[in-house]
C-alpha atoms as a PDB file:
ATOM      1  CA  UNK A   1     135.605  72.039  65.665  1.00  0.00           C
ATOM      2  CA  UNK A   2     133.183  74.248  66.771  1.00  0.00           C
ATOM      3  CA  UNK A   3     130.217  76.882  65.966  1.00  0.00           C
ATOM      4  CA  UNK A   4     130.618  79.941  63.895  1.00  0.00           C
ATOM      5  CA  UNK A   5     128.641  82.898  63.633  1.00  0.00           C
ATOM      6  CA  UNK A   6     127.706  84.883  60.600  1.00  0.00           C
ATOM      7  CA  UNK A   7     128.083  84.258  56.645  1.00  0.00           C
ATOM      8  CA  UNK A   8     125.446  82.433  54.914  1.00  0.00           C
ATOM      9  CA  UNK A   9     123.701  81.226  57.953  1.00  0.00           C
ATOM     10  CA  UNK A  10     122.857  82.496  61.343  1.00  0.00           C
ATOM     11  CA  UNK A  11     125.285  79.612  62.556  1.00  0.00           C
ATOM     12  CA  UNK A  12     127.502  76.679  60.940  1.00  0.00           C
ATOM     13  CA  UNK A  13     129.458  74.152  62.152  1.00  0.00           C
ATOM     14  CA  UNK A  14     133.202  73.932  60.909  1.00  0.00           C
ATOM     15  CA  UNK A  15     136.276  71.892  62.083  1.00  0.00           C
ATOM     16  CA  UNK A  16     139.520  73.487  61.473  1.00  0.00           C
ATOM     17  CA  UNK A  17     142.488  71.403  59.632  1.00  0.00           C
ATOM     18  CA  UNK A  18     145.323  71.969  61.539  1.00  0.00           C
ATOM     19  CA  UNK A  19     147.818  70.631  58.711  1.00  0.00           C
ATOM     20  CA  UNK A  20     146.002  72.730  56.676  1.00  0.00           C
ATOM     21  CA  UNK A  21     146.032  75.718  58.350  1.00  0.00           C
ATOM     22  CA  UNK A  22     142.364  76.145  56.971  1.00  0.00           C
ATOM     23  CA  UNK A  23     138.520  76.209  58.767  1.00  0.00           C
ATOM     24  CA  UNK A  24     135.892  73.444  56.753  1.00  0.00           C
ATOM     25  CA  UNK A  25     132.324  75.021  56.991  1.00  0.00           C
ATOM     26  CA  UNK A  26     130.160  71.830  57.356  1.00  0.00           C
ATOM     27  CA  UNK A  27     127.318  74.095  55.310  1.00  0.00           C
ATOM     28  CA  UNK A  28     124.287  72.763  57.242  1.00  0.00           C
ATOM     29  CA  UNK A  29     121.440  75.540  58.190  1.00  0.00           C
ATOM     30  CA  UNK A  30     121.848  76.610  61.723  1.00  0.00           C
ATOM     31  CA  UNK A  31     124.401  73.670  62.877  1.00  0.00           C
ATOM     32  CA  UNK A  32     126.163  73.536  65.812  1.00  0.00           C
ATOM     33  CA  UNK A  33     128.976  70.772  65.992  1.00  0.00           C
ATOM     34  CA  UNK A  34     129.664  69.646  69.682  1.00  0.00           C
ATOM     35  CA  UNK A  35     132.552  66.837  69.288  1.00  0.00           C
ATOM     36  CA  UNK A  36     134.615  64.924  66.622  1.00  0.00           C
ATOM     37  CA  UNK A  37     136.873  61.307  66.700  1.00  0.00           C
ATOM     38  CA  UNK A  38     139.860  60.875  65.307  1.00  0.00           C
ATOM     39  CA  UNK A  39     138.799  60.660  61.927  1.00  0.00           C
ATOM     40  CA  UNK A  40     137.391  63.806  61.568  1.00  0.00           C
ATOM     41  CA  UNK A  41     133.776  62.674  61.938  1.00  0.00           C
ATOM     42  CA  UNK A  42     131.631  65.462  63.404  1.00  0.00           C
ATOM     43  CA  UNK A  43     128.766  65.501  65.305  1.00  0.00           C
ATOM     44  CA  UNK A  44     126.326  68.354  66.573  1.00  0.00           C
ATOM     45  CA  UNK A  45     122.458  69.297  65.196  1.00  0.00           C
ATOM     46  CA  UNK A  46     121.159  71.206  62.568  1.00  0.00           C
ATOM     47  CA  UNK A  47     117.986  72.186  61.226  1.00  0.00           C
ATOM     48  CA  UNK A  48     116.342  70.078  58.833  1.00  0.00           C
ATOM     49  CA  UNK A  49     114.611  71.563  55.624  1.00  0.00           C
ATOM     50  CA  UNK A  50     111.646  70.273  54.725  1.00  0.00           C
ATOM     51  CA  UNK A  51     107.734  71.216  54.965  1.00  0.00           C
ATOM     52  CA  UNK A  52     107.134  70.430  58.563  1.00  0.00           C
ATOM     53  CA  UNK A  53     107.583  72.542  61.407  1.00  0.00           C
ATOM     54  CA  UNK A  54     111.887  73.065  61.766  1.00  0.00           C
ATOM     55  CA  UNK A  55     113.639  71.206  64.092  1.00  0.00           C
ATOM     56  CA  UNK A  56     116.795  70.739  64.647  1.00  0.00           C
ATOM     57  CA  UNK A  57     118.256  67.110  65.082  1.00  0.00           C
ATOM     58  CA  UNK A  58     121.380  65.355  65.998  1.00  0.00           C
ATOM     59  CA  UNK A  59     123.472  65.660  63.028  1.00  0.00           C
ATOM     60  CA  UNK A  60     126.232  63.101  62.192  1.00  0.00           C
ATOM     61  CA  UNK A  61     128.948  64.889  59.585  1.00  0.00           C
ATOM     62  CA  UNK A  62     131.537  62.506  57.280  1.00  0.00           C
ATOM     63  CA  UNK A  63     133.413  63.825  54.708  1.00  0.00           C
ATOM     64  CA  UNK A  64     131.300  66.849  55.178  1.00  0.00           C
ATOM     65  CA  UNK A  65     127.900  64.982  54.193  1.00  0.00           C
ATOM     66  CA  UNK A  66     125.378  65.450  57.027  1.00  0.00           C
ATOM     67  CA  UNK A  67     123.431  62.169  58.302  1.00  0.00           C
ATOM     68  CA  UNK A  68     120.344  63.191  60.116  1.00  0.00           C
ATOM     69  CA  UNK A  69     120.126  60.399  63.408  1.00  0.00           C
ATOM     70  CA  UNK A  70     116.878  61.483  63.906  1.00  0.00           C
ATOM     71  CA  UNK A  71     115.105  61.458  67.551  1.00  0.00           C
ATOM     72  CA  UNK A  72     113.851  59.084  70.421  1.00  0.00           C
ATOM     73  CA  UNK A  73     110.653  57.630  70.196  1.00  0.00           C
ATOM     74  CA  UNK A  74     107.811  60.242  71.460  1.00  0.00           C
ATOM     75  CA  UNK A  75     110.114  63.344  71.146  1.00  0.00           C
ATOM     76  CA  UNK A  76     110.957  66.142  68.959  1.00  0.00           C
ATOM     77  CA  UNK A  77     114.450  67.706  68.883  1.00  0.00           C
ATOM     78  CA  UNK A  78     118.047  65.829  69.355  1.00  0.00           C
ATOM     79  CA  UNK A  79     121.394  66.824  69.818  1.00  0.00           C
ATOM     80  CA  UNK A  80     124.862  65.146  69.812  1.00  0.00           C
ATOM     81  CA  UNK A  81     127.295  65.597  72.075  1.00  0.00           C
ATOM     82  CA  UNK A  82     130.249  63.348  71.426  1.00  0.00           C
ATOM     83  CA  UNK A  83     131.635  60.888  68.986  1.00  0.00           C
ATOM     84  CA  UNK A  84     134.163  58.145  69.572  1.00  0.00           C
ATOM     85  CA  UNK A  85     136.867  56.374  67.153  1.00  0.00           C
ATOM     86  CA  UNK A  86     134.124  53.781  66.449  1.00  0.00           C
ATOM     87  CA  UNK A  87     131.364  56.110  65.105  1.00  0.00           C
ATOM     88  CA  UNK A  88     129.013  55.816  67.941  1.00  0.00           C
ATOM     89  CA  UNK A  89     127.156  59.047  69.252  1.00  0.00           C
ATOM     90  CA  UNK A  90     126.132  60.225  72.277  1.00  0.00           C
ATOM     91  CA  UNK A  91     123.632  63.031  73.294  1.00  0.00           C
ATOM     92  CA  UNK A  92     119.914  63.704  73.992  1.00  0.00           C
ATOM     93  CA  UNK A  93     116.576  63.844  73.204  1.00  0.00           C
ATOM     94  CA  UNK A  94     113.556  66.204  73.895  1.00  0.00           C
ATOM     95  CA  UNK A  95     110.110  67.859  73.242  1.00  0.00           C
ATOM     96  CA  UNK A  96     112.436  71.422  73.171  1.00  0.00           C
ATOM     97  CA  UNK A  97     115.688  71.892  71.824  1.00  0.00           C
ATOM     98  CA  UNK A  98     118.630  72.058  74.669  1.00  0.00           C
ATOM     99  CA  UNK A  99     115.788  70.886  77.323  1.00  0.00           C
ATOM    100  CA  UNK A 100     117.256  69.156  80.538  1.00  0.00           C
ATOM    101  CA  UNK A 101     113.574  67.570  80.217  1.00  0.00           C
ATOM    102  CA  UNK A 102     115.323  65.540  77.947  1.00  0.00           C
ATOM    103  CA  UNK A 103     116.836  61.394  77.567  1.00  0.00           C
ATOM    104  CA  UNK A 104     120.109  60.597  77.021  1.00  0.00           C
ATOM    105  CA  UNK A 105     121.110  57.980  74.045  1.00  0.00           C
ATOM    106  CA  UNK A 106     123.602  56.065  71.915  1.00  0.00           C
ATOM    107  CA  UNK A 107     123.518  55.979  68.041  1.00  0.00           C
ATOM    108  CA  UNK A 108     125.921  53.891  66.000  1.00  0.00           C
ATOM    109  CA  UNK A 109     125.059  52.725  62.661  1.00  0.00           C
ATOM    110  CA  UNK A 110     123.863  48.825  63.427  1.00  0.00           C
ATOM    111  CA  UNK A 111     121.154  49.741  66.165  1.00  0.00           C
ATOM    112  CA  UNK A 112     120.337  53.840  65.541  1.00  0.00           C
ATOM    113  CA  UNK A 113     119.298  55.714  68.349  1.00  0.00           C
ATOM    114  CA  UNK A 114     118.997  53.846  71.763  1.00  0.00           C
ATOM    115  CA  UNK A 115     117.833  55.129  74.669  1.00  0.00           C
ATOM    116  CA  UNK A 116     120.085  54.425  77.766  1.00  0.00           C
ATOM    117  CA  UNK A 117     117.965  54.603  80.732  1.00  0.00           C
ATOM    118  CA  UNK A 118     118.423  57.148  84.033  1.00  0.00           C
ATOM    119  CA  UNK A 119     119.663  57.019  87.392  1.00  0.00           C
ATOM    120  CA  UNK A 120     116.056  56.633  88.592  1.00  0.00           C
ATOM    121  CA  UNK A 121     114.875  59.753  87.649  1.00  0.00           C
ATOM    122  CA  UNK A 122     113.128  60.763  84.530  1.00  0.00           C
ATOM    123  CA  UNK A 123     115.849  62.734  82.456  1.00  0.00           C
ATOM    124  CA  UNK A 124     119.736  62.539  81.371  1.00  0.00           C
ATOM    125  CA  UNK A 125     121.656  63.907  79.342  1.00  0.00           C
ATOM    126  CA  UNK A 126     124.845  62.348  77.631  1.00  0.00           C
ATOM    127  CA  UNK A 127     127.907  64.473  77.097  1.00  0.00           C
ATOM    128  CA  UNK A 128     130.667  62.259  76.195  1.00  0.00           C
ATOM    129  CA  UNK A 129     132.161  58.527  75.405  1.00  0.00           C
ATOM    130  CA  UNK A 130     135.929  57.293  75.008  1.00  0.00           C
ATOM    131  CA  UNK A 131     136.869  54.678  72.747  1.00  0.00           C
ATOM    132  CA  UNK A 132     135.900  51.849  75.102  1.00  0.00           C
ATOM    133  CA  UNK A 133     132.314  52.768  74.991  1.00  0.00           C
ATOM    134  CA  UNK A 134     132.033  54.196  78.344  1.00  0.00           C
ATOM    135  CA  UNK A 135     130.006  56.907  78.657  1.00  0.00           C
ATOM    136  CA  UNK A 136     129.430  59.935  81.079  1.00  0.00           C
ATOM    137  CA  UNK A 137     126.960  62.575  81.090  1.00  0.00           C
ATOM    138  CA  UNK A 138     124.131  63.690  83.970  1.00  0.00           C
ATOM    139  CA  UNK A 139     120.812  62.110  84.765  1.00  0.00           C
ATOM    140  CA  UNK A 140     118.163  62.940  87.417  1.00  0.00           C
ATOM    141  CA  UNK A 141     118.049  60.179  90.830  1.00  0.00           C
ATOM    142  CA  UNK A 142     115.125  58.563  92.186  1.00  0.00           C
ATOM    143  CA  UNK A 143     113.398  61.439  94.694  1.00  0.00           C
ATOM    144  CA  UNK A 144     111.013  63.588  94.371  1.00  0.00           C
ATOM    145  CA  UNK A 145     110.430  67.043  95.492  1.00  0.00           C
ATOM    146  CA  UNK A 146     113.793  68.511  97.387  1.00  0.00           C
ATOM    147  CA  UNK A 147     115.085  64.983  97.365  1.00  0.00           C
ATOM    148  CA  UNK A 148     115.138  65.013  93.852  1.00  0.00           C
ATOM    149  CA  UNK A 149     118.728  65.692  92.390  1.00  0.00           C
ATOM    150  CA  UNK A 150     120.988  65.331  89.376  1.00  0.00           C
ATOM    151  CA  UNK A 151     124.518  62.971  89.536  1.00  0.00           C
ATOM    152  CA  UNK A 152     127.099  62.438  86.947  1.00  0.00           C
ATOM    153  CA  UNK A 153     127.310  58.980  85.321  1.00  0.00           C
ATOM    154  CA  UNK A 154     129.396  56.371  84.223  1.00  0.00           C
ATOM    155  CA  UNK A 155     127.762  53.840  81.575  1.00  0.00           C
ATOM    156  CA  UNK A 156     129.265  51.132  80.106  1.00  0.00           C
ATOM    157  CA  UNK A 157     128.153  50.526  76.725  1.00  0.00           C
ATOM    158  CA  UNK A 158     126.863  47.044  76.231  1.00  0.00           C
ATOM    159  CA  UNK A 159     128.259  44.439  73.141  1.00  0.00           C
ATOM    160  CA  UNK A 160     125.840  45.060  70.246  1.00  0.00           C
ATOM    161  CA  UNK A 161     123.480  44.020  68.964  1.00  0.00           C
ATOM    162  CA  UNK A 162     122.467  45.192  73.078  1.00  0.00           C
ATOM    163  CA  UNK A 163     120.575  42.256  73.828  1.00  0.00           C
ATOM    164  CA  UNK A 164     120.507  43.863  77.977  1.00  0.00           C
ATOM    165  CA  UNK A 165     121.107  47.098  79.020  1.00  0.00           C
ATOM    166  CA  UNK A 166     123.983  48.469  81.638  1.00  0.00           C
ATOM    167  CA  UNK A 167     123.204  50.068  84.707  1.00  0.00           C
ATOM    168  CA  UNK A 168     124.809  53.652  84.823  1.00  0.00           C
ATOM    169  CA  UNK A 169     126.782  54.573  88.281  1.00  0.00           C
ATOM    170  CA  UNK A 170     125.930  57.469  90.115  1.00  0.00           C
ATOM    171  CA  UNK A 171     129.681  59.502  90.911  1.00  0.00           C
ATOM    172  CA  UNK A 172     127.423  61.531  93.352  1.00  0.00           C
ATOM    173  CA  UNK A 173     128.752  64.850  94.076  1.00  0.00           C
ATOM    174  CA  UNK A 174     131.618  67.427  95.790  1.00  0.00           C
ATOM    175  CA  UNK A 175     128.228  68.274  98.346  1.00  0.00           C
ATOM    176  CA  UNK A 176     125.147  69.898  97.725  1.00  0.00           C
ATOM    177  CA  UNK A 177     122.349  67.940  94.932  1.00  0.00           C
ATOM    178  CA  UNK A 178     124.002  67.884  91.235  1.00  0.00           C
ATOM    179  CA  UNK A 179     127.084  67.248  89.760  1.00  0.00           C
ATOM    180  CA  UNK A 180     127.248  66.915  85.692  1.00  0.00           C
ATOM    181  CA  UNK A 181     130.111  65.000  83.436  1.00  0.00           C
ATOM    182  CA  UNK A 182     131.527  66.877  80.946  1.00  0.00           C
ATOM    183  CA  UNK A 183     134.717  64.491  79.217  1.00  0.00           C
ATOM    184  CA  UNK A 184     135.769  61.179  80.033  1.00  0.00           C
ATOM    185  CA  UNK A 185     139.296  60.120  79.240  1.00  0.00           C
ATOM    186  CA  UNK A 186     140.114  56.276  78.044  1.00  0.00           C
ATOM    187  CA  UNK A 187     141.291  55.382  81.850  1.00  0.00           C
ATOM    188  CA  UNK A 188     137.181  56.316  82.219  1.00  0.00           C
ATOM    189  CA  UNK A 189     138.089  59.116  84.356  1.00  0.00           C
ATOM    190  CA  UNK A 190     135.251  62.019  84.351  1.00  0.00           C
ATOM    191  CA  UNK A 191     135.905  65.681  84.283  1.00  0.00           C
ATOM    192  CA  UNK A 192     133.152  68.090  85.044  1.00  0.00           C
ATOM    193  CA  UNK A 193     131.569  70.233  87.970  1.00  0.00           C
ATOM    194  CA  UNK A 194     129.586  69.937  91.288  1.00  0.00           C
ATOM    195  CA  UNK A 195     127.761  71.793  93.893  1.00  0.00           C
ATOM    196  CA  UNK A 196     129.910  72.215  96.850  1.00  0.00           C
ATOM    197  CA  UNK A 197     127.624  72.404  99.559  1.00  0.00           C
ATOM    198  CA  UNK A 198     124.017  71.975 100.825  1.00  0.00           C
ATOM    199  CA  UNK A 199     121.653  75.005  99.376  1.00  0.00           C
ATOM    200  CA  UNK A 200     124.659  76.748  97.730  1.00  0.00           C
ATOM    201  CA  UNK A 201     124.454  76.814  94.063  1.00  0.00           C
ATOM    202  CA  UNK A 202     127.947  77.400  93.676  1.00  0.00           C
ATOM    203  CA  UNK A 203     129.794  74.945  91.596  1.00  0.00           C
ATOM    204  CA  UNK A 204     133.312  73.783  91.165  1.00  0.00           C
ATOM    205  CA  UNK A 205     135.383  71.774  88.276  1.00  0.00           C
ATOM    206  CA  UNK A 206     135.925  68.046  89.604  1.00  0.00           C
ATOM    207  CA  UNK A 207     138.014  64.805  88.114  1.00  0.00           C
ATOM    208  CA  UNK A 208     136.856  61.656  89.290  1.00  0.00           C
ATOM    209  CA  UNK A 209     139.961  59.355  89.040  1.00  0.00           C
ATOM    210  CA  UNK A 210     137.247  55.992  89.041  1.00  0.00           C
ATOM    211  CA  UNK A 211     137.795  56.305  92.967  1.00  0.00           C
ATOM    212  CA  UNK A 212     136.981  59.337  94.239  1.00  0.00           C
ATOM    213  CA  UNK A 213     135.537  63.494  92.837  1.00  0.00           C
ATOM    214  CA  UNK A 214     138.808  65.461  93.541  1.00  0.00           C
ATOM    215  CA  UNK A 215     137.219  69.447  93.911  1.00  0.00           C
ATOM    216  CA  UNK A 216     139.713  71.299  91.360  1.00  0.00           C
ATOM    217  CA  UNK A 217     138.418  74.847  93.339  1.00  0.00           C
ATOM    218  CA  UNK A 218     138.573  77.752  91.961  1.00  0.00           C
ATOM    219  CA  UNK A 219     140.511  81.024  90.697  1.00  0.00           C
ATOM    220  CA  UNK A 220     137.627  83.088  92.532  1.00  0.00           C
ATOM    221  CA  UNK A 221     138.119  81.898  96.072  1.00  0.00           C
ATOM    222  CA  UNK A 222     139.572  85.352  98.099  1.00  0.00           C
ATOM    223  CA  UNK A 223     143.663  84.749  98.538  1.00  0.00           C
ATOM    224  CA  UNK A 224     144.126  83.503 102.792  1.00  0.00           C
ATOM    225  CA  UNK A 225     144.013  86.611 104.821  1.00  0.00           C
ATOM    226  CA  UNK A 226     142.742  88.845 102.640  1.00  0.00           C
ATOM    227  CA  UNK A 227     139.151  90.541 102.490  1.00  0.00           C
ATOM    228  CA  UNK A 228     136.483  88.453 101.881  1.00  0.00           C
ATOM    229  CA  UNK A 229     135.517  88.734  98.288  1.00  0.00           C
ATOM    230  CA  UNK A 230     132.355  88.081  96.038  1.00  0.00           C
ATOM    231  CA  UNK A 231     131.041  84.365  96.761  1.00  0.00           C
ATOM    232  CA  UNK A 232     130.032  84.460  92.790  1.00  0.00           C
ATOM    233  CA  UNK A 233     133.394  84.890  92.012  1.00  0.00           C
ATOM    234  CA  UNK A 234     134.276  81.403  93.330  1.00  0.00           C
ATOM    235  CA  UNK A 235     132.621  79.051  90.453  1.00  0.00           C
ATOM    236  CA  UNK A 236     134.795  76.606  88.219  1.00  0.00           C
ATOM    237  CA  UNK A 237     133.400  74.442  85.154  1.00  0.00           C
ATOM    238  CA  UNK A 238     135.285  71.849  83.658  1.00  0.00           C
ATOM    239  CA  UNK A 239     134.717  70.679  79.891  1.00  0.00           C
ATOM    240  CA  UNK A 240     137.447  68.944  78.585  1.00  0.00           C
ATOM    241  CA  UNK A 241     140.273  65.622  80.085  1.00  0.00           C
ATOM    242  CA  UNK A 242     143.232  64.182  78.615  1.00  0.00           C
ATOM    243  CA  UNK A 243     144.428  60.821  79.401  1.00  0.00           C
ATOM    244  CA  UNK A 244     147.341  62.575  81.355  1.00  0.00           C
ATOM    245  CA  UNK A 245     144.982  63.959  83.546  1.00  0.00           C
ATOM    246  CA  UNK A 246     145.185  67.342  83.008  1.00  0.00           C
ATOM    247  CA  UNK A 247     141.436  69.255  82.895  1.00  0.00           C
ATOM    248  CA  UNK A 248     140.201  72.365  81.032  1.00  0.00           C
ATOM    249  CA  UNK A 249     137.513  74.995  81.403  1.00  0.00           C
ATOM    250  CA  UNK A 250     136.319  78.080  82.660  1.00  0.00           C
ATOM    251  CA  UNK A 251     136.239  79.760  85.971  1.00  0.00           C
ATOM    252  CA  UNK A 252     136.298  83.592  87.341  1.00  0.00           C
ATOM    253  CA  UNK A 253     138.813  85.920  88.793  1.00  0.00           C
ATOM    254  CA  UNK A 254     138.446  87.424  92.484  1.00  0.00           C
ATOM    255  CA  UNK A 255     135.888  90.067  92.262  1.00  0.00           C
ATOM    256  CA  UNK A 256     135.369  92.390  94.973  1.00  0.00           C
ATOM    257  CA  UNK A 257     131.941  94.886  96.012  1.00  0.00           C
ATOM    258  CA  UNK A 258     130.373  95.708  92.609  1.00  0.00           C
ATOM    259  CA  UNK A 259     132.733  94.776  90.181  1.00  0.00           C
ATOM    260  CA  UNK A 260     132.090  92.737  87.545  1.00  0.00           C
ATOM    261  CA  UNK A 261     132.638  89.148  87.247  1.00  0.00           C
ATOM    262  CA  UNK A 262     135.554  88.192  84.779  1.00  0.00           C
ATOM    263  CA  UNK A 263     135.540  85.077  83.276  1.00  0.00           C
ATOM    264  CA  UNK A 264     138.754  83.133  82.168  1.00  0.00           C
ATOM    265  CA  UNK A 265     140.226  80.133  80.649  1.00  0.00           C
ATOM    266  CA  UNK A 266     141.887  77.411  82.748  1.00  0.00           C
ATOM    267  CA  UNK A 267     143.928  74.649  83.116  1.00  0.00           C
ATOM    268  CA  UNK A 268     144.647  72.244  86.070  1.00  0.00           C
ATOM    269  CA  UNK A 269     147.115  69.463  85.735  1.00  0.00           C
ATOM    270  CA  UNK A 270     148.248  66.908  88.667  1.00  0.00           C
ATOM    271  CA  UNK A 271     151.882  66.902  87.517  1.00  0.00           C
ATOM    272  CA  UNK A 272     152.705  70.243  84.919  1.00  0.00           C
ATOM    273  CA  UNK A 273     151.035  73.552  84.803  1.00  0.00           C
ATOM    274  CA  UNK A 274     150.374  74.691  88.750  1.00  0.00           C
ATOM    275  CA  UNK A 275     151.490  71.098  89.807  1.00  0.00           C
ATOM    276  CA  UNK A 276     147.689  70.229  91.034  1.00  0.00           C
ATOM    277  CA  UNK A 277     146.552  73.741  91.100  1.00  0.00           C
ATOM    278  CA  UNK A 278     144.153  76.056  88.679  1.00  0.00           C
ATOM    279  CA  UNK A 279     146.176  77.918  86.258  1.00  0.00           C
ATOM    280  CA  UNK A 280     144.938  80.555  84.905  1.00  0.00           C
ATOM    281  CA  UNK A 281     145.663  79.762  80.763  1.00  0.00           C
ATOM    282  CA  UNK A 282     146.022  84.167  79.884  1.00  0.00           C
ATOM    283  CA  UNK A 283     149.106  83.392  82.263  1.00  0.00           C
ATOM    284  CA  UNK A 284     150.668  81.052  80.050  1.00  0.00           C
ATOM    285  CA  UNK A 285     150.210  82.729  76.971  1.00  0.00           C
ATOM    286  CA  UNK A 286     153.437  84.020  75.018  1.00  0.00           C
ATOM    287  CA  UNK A 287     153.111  87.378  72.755  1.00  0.00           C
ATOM    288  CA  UNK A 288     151.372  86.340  70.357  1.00  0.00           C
ATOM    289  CA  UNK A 289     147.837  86.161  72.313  1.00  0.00           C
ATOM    290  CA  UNK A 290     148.489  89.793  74.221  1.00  0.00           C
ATOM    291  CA  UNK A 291     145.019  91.193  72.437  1.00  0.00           C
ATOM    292  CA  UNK A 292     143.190  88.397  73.776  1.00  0.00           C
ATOM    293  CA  UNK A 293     141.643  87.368  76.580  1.00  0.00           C
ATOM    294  CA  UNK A 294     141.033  83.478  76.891  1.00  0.00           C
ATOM    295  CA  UNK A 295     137.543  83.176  78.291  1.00  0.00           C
ATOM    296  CA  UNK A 296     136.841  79.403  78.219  1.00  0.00           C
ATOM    297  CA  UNK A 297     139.084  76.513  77.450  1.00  0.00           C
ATOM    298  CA  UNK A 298     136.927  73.713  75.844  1.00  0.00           C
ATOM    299  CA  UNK A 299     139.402  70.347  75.223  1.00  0.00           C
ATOM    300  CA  UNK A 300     142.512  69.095  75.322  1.00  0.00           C
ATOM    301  CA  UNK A 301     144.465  66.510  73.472  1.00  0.00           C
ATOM    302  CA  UNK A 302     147.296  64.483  74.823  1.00  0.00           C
ATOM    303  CA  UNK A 303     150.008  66.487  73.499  1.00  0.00           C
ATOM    304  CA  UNK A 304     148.386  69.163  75.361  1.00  0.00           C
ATOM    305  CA  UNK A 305     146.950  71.296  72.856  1.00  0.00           C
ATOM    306  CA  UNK A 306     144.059  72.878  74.128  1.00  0.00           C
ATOM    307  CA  UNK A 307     141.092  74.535  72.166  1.00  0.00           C
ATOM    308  CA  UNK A 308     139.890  77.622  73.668  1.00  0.00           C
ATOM    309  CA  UNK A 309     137.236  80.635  73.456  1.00  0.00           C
ATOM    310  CA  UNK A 310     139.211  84.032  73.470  1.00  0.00           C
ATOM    311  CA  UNK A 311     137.832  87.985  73.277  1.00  0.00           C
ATOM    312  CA  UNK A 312     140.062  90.343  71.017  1.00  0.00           C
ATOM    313  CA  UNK A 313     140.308  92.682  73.452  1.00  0.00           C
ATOM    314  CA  UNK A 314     140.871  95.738  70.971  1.00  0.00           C
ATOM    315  CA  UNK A 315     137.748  95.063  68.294  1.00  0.00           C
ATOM    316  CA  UNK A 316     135.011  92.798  70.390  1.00  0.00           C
ATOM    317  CA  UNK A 317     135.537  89.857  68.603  1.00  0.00           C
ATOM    318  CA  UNK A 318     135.065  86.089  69.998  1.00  0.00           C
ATOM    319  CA  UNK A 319     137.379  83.651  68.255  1.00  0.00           C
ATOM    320  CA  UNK A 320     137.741  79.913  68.544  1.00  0.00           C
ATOM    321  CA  UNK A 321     141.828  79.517  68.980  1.00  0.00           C
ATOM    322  CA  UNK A 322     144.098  76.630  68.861  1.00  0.00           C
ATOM    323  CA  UNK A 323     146.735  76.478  72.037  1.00  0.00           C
ATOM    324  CA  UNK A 324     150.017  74.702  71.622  1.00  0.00           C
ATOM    325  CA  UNK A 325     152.306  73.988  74.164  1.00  0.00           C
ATOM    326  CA  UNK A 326     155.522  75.320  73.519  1.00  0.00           C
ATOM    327  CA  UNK A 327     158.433  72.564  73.391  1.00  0.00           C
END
């Protein structure tokens, strides 16, 4: 599942059958698909067609028939994010497409789109929700001015038909003023990334394990007693949790004076991989993946599977690439 480039549209969603061996294009004008359950239900946003000005709204694919789910009261542009096994969506809603200046809502087919509310503060943006309705995503706090800042959440989805709302839970942050959630697993732990430390916009990858936000660091961070290397270097970004625990994403290599910054997949695991270190995933790579280089690492499954961005190193090329773990 993913976004594709080029054909008869400037982008398309697709989902790839894996029994198949074969990639569905979804067919909508300009779609992007961000997520898909377990029955192959898609979600994302496309363009609609039509006289008016285009927009593009949170799309809802079955069967590869697009549902438009339309927008929040007051705004103009929508996007979903994730999809669970029950059908309900999660994403957000704005006067520009992709805005942070945006609300974050739940769609299912008995109440449409509902907005769910903010830490406080007057934006959020949902990113995810498990099978138990709980939801995670980043909203703006109560502040203003340098006090203002952006947490990940944690909001339980209410019984329908919602007669009351949920409050969401601020998991605060590593340090510093923002932390986002990117995945949440069914034991409703949150995978994403977090300033680590006051005026520093340096982030790391994080799992919050419903206690605590464990800092996954980084593959950037200058090996102990060696020379101090390029503080952009050390960044992390987590996208993806399994319900073993073990996180996905993207983070750089060391990079030293004026070299460049190289970005590459990862994968951190409490148990397997690096035993509760960052792996990088071009590591674990067999023959088969020599000509490319793994540059972001998107989800995971719980057989460990992992869905990944790679660069064909000899022709340019950015493919979307299917990871299994070898037996």
């Amino acid at each position: 599942m993913g976004t594709a480039y080029g054909g008869e549209y400037p982008t398309c969603a697709f989902h790839y059958d894996y029994l198949q061996k074969f990639i569905h294009e979804e067919g909508a004008t300009d779609s992007r698909a961000f997520g898909i359950n377990s029955t192959s239900m898609i979600v994302g946003d496309a363009f609609r067609v039509g006289p008016m000005e285009p927009r593009s709204h949170a799309t809802l694919w079955k069967d590869g028939i697009p549902m438009d789910l339309g927008v929040l009261k007051g705004q103009a542009y929508s996007r979903a994010n994730g999809i669970n096994a029950m059908g309900q969506v999660v994403g957000y809603s704005g006067l520009q497409r992709d805005s942070t200046e945006s609300r974050a809502f739940v769609w299912s087919s008995q109440t449409g789109m509902i907005d769910i509310g903010t830490l406080g503060g007057a934006y959020a943006q949902a990113y995810a929700i498990n099978d138990n309705g709980y939801i995670t995503g980043a909203s703006q706090t109560q502040g203003m001015g340098p006090m203002l800042t952006t947490h990940a959440f944690i909001y339980r989805l209410p019984t329908p038909p919602y007669p009351r709302f949920n409050r969401m839970v601020d998991l605060g942050a590593l340090a510093g003023l923002s932390s986002y959630g990117m995945a949440i697993n069914s034991y409703n732990h949150v995978a994403g990334y977090s300033t680590i430390a006051t005026n520093d916009e340096r982030v790391h990858a994080f799992l919050h394990n419903g206690k605590s936000m464990i800092d996954l660091g980084s593959l950037g961070r200058s090996a102990p007693g060696s020379v101090i290397g390029n503080r952009d270097s050390d960044v992390s970004v987590a996208l993806g949790v399994n319900n073993w625990d073990q996180v996905v994403g993207y983070t750089y290599l060391p990079s030293f004076g004026e070299m460049p910054l190289q970005q590459v997949a990862f994968v951190w695991s409490r148990d397997g991989y690096g035993g509760g270190k960052m792996v990088n995933l071009n590591k674990l790579v067999n023959e088969t993946g020599k000509n490319y280089l793994l540059v972001s690492a998107a989800g995971i499954n719980d057989n460990g599977q992992i869905l990944a961005n790679a660069y064909h190193i000899l022709n340019g090329s950015v493919h979307a690439v299917l990871l299994t773990p070898k037996k």
